[in-house]
C-alpha atoms as a PDB file:
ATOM      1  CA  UNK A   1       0.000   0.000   0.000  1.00  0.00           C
ATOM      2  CA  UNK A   2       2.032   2.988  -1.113  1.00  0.00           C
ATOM      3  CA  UNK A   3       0.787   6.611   0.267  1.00  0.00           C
ATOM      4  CA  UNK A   4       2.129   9.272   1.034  1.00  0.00           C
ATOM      5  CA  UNK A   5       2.363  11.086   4.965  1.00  0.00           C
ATOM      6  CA  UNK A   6      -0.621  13.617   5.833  1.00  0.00           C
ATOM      7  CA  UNK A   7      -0.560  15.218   8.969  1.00  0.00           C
ATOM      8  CA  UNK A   8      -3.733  16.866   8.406  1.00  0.00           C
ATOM      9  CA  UNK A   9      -5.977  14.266   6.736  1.00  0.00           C
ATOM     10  CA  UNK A  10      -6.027  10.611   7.624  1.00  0.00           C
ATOM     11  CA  UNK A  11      -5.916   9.144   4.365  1.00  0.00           C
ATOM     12  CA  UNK A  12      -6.161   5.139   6.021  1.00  0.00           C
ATOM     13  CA  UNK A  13      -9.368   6.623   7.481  1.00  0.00           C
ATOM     14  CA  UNK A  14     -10.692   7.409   3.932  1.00  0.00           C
ATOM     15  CA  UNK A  15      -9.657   4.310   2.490  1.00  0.00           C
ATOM     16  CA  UNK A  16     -11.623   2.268   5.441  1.00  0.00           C
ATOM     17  CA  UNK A  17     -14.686   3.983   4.481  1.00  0.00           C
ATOM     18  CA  UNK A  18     -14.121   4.105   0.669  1.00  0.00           C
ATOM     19  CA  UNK A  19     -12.599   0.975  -0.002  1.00  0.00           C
ATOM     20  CA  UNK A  20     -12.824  -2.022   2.398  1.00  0.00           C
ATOM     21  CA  UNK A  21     -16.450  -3.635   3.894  1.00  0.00           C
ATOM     22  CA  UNK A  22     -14.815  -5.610   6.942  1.00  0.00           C
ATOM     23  CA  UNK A  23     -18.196  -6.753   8.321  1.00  0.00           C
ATOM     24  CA  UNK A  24     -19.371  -8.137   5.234  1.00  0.00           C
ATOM     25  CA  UNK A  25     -15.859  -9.770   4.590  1.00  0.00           C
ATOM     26  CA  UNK A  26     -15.374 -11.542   8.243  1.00  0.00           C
ATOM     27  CA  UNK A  27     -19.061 -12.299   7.179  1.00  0.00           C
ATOM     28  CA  UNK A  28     -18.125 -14.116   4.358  1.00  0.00           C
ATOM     29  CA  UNK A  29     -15.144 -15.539   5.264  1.00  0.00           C
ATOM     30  CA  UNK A  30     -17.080 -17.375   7.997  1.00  0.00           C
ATOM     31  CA  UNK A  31     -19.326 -18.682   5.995  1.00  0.00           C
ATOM     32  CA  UNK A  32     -17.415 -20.024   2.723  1.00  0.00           C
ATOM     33  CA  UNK A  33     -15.403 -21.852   5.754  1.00  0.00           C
ATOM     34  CA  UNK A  34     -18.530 -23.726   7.420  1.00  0.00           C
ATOM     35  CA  UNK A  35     -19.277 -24.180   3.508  1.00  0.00           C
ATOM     36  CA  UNK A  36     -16.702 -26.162   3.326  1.00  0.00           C
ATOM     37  CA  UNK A  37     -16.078 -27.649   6.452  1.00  0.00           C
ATOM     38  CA  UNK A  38     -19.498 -29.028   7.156  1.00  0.00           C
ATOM     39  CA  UNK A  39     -20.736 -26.299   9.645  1.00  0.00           C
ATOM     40  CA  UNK A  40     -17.505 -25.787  11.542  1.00  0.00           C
ATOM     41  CA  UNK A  41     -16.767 -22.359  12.653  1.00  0.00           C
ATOM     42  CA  UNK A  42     -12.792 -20.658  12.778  1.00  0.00           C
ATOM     43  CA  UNK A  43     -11.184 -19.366  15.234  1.00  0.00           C
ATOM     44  CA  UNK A  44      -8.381 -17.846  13.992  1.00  0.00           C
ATOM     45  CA  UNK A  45      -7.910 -15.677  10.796  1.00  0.00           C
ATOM     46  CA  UNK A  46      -4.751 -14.734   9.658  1.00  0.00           C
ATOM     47  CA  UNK A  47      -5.387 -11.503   7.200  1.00  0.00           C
ATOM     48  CA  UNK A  48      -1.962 -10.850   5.093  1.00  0.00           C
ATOM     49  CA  UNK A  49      -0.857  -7.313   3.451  1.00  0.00           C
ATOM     50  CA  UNK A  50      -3.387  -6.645   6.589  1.00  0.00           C
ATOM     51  CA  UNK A  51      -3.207  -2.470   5.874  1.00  0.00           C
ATOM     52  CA  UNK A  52      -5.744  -0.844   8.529  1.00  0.00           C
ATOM     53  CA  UNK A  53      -6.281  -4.524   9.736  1.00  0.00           C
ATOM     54  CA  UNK A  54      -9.784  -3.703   9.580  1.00  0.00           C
ATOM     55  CA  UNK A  55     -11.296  -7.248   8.650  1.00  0.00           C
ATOM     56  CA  UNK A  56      -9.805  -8.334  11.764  1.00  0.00           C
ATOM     57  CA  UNK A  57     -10.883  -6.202  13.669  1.00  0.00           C
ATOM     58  CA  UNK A  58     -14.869  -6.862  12.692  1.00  0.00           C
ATOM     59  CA  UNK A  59     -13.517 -10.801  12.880  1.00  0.00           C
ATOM     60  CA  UNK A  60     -13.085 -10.515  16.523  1.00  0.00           C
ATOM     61  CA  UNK A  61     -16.127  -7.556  17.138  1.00  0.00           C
ATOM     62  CA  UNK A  62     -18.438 -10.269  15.502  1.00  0.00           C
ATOM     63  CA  UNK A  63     -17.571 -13.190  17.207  1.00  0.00           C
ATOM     64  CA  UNK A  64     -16.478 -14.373  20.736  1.00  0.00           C
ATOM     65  CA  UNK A  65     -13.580 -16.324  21.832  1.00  0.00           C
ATOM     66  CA  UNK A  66     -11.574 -15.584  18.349  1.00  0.00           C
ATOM     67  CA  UNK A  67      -8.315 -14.896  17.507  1.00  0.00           C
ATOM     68  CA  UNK A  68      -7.058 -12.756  14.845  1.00  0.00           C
ATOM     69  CA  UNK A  69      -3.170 -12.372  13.132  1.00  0.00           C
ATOM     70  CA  UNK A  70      -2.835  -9.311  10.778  1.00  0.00           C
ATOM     71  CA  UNK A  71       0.357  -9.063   9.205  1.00  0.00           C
ATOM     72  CA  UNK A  72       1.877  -5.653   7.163  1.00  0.00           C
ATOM     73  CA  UNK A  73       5.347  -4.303   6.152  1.00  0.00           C
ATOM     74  CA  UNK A  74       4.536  -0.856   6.790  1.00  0.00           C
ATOM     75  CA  UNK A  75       5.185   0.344  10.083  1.00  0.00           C
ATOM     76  CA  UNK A  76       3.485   3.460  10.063  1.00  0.00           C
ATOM     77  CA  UNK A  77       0.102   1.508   8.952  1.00  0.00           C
ATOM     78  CA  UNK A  78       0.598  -1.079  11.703  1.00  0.00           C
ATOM     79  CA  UNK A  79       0.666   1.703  14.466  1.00  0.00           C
ATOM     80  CA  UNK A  80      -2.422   3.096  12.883  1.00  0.00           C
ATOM     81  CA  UNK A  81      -4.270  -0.179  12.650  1.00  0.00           C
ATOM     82  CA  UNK A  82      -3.115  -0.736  16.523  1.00  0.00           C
ATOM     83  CA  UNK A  83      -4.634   2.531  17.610  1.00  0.00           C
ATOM     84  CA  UNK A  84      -7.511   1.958  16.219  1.00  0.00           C
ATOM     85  CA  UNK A  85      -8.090  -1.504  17.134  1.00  0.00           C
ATOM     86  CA  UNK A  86      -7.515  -0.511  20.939  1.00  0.00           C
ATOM     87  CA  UNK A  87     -10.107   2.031  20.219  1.00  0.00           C
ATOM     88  CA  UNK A  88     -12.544   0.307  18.884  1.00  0.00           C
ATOM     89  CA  UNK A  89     -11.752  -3.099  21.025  1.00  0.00           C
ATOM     90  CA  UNK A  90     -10.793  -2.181  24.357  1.00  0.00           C
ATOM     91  CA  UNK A  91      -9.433  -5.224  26.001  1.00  0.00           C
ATOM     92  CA  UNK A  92     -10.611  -7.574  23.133  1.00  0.00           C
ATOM     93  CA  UNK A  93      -7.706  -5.931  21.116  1.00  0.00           C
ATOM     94  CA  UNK A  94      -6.285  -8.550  23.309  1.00  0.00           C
ATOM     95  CA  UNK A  95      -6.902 -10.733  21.112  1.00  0.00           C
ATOM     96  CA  UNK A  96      -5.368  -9.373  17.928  1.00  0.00           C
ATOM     97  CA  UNK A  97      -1.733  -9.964  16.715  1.00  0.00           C
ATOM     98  CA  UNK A  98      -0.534  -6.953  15.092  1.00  0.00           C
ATOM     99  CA  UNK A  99       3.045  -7.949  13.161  1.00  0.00           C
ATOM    100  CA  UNK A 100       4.881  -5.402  11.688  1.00  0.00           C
ATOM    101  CA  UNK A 101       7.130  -7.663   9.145  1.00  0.00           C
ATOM    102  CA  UNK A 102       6.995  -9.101   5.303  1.00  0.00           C
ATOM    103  CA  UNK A 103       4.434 -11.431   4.772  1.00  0.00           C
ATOM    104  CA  UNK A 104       6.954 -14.204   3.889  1.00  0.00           C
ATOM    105  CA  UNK A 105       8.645 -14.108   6.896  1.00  0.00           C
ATOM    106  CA  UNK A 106       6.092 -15.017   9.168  1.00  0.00           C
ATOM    107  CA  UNK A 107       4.644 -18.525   9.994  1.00  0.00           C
ATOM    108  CA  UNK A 108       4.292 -21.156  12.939  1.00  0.00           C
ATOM    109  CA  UNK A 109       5.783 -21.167  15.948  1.00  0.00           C
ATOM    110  CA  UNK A 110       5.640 -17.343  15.616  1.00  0.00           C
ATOM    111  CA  UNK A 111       2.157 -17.002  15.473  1.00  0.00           C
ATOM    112  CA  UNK A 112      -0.720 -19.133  15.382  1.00  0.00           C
ATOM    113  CA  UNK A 113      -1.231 -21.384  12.380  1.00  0.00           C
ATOM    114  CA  UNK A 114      -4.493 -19.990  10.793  1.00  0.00           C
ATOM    115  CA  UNK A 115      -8.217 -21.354   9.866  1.00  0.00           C
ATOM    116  CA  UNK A 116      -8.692 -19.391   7.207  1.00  0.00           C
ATOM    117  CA  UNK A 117      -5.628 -17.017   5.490  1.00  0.00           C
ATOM    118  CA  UNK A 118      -7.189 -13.705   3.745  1.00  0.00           C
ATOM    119  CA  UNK A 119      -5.364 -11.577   1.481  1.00  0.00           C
ATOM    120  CA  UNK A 120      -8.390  -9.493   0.178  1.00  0.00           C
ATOM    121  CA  UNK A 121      -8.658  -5.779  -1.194  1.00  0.00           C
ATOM    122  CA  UNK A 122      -6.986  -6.687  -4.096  1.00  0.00           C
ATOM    123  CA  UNK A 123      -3.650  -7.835  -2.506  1.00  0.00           C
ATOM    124  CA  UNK A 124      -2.537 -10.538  -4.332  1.00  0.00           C
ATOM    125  CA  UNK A 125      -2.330  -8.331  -7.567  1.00  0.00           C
ATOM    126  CA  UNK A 126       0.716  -7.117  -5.732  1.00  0.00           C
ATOM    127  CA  UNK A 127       2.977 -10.164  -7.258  1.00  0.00           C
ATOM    128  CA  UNK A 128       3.707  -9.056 -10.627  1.00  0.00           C
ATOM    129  CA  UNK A 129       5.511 -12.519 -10.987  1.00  0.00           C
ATOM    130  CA  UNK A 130       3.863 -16.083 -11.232  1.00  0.00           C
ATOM    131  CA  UNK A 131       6.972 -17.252  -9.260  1.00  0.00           C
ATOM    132  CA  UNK A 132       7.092 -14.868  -6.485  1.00  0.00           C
ATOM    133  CA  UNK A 133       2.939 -15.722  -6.278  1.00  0.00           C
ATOM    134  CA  UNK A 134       3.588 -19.444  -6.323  1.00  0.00           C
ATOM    135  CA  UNK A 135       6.115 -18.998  -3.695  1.00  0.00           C
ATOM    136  CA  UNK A 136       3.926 -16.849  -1.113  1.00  0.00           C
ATOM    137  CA  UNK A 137       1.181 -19.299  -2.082  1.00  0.00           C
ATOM    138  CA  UNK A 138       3.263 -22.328  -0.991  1.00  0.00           C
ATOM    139  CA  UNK A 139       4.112 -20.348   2.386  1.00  0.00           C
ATOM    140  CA  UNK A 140       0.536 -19.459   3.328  1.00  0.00           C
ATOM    141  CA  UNK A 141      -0.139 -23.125   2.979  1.00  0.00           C
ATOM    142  CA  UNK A 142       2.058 -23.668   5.584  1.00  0.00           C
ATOM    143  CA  UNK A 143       0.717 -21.554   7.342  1.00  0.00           C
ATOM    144  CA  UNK A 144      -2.281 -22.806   8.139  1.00  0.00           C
ATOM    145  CA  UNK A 145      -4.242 -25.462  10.500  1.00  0.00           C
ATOM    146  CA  UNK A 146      -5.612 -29.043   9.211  1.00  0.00           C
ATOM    147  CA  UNK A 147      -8.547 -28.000   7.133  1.00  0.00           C
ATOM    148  CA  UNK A 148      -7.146 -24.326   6.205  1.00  0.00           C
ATOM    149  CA  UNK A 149      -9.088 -22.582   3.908  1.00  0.00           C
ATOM    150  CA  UNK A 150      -7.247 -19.506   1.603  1.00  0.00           C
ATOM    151  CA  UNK A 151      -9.707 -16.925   0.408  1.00  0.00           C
ATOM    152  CA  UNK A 152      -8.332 -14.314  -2.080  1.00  0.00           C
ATOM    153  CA  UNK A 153     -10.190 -11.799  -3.971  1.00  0.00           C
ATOM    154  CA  UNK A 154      -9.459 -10.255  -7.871  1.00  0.00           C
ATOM    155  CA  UNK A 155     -10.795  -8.255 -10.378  1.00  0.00           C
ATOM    156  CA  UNK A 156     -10.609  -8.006 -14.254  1.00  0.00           C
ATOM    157  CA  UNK A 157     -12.410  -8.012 -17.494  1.00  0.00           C
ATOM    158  CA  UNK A 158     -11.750  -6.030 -20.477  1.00  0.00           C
ATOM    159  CA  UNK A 159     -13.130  -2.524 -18.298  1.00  0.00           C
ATOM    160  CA  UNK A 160     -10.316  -3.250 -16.141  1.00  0.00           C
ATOM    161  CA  UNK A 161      -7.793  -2.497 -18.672  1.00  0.00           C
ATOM    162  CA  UNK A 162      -8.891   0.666 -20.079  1.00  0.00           C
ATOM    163  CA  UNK A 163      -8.004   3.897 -18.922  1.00  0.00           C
ATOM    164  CA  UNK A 164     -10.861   5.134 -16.627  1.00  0.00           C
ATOM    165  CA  UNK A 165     -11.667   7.455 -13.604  1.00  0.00           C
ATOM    166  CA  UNK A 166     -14.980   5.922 -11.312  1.00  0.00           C
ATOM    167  CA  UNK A 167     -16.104   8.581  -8.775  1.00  0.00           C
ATOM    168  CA  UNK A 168     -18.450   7.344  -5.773  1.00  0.00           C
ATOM    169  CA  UNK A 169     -19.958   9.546  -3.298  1.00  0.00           C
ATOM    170  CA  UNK A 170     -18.784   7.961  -0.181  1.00  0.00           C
ATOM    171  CA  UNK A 171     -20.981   8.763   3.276  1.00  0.00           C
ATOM    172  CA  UNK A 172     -19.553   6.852   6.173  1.00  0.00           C
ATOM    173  CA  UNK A 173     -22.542   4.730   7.811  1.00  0.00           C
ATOM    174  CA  UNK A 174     -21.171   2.295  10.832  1.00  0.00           C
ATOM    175  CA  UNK A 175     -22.846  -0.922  10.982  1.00  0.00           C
ATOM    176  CA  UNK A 176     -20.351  -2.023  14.703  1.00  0.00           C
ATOM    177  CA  UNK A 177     -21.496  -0.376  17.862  1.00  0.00           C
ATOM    178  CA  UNK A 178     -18.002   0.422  18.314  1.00  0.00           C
ATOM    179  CA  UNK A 179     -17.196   2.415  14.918  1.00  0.00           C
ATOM    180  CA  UNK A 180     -18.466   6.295  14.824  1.00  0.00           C
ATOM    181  CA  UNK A 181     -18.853   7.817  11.373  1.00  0.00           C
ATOM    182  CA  UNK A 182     -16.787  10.496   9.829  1.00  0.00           C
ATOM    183  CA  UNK A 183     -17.928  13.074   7.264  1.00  0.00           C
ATOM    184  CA  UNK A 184     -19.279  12.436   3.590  1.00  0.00           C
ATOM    185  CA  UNK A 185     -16.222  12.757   1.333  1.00  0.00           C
ATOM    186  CA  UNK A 186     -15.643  11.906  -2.606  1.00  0.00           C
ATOM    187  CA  UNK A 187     -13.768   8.268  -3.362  1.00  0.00           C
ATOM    188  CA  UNK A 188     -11.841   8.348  -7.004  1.00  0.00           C
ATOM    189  CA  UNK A 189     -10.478   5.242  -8.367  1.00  0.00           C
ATOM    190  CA  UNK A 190      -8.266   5.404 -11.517  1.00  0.00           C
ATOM    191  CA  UNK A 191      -6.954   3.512 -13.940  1.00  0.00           C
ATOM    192  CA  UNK A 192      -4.333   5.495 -15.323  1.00  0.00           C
ATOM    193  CA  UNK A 193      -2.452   2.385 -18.009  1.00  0.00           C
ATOM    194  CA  UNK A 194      -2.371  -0.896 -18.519  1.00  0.00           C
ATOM    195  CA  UNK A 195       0.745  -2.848 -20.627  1.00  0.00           C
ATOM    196  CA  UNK A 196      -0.902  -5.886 -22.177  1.00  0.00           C
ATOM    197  CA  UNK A 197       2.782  -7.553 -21.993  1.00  0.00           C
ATOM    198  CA  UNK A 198       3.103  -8.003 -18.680  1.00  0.00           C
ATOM    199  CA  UNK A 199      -0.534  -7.588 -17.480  1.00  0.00           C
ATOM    200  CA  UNK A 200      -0.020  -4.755 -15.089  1.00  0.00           C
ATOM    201  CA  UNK A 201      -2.223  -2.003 -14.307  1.00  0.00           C
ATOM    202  CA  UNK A 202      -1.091   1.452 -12.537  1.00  0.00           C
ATOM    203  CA  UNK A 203      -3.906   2.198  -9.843  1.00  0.00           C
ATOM    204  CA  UNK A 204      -4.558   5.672  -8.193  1.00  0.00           C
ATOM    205  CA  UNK A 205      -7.094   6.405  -5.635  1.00  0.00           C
ATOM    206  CA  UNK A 206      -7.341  10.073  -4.801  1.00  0.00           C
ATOM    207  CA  UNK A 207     -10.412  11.584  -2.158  1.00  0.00           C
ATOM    208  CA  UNK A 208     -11.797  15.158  -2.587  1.00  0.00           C
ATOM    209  CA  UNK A 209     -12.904  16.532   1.238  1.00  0.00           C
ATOM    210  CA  UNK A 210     -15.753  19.109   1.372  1.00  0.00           C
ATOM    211  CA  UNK A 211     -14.027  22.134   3.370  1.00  0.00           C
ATOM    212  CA  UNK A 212     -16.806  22.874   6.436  1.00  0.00           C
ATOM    213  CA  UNK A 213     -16.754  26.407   5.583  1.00  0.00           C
ATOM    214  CA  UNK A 214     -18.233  26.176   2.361  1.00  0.00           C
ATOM    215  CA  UNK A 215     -15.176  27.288   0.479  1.00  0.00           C
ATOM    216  CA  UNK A 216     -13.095  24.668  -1.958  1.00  0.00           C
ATOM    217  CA  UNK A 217     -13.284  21.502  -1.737  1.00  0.00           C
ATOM    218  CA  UNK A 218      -9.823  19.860  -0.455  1.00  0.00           C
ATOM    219  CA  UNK A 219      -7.941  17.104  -3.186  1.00  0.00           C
ATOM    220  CA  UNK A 220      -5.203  14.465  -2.194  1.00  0.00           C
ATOM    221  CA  UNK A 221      -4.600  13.274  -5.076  1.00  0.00           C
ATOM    222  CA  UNK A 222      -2.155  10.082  -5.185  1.00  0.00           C
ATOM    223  CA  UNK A 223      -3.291   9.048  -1.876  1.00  0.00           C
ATOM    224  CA  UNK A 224      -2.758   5.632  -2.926  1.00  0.00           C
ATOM    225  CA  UNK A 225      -0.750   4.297  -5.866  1.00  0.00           C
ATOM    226  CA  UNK A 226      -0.456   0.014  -7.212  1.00  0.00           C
ATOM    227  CA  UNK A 227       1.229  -1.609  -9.854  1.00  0.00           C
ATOM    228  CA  UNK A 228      -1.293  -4.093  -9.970  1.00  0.00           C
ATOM    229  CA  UNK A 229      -0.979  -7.832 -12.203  1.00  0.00           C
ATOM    230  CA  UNK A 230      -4.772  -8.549 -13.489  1.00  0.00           C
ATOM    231  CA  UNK A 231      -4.063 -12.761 -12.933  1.00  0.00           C
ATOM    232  CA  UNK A 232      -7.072 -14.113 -14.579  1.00  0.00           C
ATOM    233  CA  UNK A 233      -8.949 -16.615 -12.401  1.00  0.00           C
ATOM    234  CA  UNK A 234      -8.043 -20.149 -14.189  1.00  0.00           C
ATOM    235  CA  UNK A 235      -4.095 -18.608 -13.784  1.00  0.00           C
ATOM    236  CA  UNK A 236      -4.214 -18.057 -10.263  1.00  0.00           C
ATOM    237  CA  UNK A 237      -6.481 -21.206  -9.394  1.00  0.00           C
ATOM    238  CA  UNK A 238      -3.915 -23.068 -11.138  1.00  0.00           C
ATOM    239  CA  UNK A 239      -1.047 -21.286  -8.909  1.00  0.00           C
ATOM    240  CA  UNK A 240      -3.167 -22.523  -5.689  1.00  0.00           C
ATOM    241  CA  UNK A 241      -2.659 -26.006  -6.923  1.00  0.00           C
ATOM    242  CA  UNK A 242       1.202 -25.874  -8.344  1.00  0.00           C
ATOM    243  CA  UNK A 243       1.553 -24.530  -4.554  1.00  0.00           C
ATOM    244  CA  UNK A 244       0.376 -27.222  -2.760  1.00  0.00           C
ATOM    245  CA  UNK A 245      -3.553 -26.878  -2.451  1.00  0.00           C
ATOM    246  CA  UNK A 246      -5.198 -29.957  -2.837  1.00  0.00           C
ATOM    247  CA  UNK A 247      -8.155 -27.395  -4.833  1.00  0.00           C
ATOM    248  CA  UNK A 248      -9.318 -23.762  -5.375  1.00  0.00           C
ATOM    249  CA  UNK A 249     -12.243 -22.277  -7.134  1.00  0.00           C
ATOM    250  CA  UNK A 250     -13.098 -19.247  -8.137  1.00  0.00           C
ATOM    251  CA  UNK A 251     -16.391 -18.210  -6.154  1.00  0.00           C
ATOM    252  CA  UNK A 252     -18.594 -14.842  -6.521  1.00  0.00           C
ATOM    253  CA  UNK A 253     -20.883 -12.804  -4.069  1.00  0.00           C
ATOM    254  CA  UNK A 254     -23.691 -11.215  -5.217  1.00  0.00           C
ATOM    255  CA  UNK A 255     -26.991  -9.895  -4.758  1.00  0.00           C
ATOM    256  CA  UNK A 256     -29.819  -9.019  -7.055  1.00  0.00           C
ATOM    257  CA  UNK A 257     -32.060  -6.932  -4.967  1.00  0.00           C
ATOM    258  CA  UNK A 258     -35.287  -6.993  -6.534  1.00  0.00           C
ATOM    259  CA  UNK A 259     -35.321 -10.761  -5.272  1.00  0.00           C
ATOM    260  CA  UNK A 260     -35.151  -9.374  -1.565  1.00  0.00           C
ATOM    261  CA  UNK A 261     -33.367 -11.664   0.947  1.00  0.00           C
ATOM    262  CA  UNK A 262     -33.804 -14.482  -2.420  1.00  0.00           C
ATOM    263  CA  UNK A 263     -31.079 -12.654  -4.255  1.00  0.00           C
ATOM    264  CA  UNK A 264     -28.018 -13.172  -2.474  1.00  0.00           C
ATOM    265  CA  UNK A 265     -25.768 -15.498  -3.639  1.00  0.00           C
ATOM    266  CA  UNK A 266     -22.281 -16.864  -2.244  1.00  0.00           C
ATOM    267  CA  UNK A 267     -20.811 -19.995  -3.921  1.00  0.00           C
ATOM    268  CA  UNK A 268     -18.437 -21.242  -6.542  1.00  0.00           C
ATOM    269  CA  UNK A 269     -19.238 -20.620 -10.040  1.00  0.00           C
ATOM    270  CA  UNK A 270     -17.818 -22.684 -12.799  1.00  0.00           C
ATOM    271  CA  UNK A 271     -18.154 -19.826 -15.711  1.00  0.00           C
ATOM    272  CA  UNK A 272     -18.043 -16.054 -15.595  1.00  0.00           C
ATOM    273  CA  UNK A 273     -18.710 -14.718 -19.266  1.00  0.00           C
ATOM    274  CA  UNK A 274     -19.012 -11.653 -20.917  1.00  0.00           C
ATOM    275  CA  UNK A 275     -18.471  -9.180 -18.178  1.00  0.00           C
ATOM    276  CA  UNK A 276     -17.145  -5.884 -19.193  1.00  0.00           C
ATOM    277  CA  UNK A 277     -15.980  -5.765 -15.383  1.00  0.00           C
ATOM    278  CA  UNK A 278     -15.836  -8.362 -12.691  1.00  0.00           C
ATOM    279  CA  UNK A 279     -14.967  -8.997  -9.173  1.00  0.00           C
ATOM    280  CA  UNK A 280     -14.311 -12.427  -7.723  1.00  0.00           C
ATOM    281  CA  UNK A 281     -12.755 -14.669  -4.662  1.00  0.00           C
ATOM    282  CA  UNK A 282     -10.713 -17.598  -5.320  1.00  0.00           C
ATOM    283  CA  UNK A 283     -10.953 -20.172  -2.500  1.00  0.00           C
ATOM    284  CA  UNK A 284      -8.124 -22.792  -2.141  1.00  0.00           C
ATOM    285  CA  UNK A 285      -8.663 -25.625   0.183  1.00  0.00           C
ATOM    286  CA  UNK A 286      -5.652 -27.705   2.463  1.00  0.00           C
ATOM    287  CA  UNK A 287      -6.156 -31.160   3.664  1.00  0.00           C
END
């Protein structure tokens, strides 16, 4: 996660809101791993390239007597994500491992080997190399209990390699007790190029701040910045395998809402055609 220092606006703060749904993810994360574990629940998730830690965090708000490992290079984030968590925790921070270190280097005894691994938000577009993604893939298999389950999540699709700027209105809503809101701001997300030789794709997110006075709005532009590798879904299922996994699907969550509480769905799919855009998780399974 590359961003630059504010001292006067929190940009991890605006990327919480913008960016990541932690409820919904420890949501789903629980249940694709009774899915496939006939009705057992985890205890412990272990959430790599972890950021503002924020799916742990709603991991352990939604659920008692579970653990949580979040793991991040960036020291500066890792404070931030530790602050918060006491503040939104209390004592049941407690219960979160916060380690500041590369992803690679950490693994049983040092922590806790994991129920379910999550690299979400995108992360694993950060290996730009099928063998540096093998590799990692191999160590998080280590890295977890009997019965691990790996849940990543991707995007692609023809949209996703065309030059584009998406701006969302973003207004901060809390669905934990423990989470207070912070003022409505505007969320851009750019594409900015794409080089169909080696599949990468140069990200930008940049927030615009209303200024409480009424005067100009406030840009940080840059706030975030990826070199992203769009891995299609049969590539990286077929890293999973070549890293050990005994299988891994690709799986989708969605919801058509004018079938009410009949239109969500959260399963495997076995095609995904003709979609401009798309968003997906791949779920790898250990014995």
């Amino acid at each position: 996660m590359n961003h630059p220092a504010s001292d006067a606006i929190d940009v991890l703060e605006l990327y919480r809101w913008a960016v990541q749904d932690p409820e919904t993810h420890a949501t789903v994360l629980q249940v694709i791993y009774e899915t496939l574990r006939d009705g057992r629940e985890a205890a412990v998730l272990r959430e790599d390239f972890a950021g503002t830690s924020a799916e742990s965090v709603a991991w352990l708000a939604l659920g008692e007597g579970r653990r949580a490992i979040a793991v991040d290079r960036d020291e500066a984030t890792v404070a931030w994500a530790g602050r918060r968590a006491r503040r939104l925790l209390g004592a049941d921070a407690e219960r979160l491992a916060l380690v500041h270190a590369d992803v690679m280097d950490v693994a049983p005894p040092r922590v806790a080997a994991a129920d379910i691994i999550s690299v979400l938000n995108f992360s694993i577009c950060y290996f730009t190399e099928r063998r540096a993604l093998v590799r990692y893939l191999a160590h998080a298999r280590r890295c977890l209990a009997p019965d691990g389950v790996m849940v990543v999540n991707t995007f692609g699709g023809p949209g996703a390699q065309t030059a584009s700027i998406d701006r969302r209105r973003v207004e901060p809503a809390p669905r934990l007790a423990c989470e207070a809101p912070i003022a409505p701001f505007d969320y851009v997300w750019e594409h900015r190029s794409y080089d169909a030789v080696t599949d990468v794709l140069d990200c930008r997110i940049h927030f615009e701040l209303d200024d409480p006075e009424g005067g100009a709005s406030r840009v940080v532009r840059d706030a975030f910045a990826y070199r992203f590798r769009l891995w299609g879904l049969a590539e990286l299922c077929e890293a999973f395998r070549d890293a050990g996994f005994d299988d891994a699907r690709p799986w989708r969550h969605t919801y058509d809402p004018a079938l009410g509480d009949d239109g969500v769905f959260l399963g495997p799919v076995d095609a995904l055609a003709d979609k401009p855009q798309w968003t997906a998780y791949v779920v790898a399974t250990a014995a």
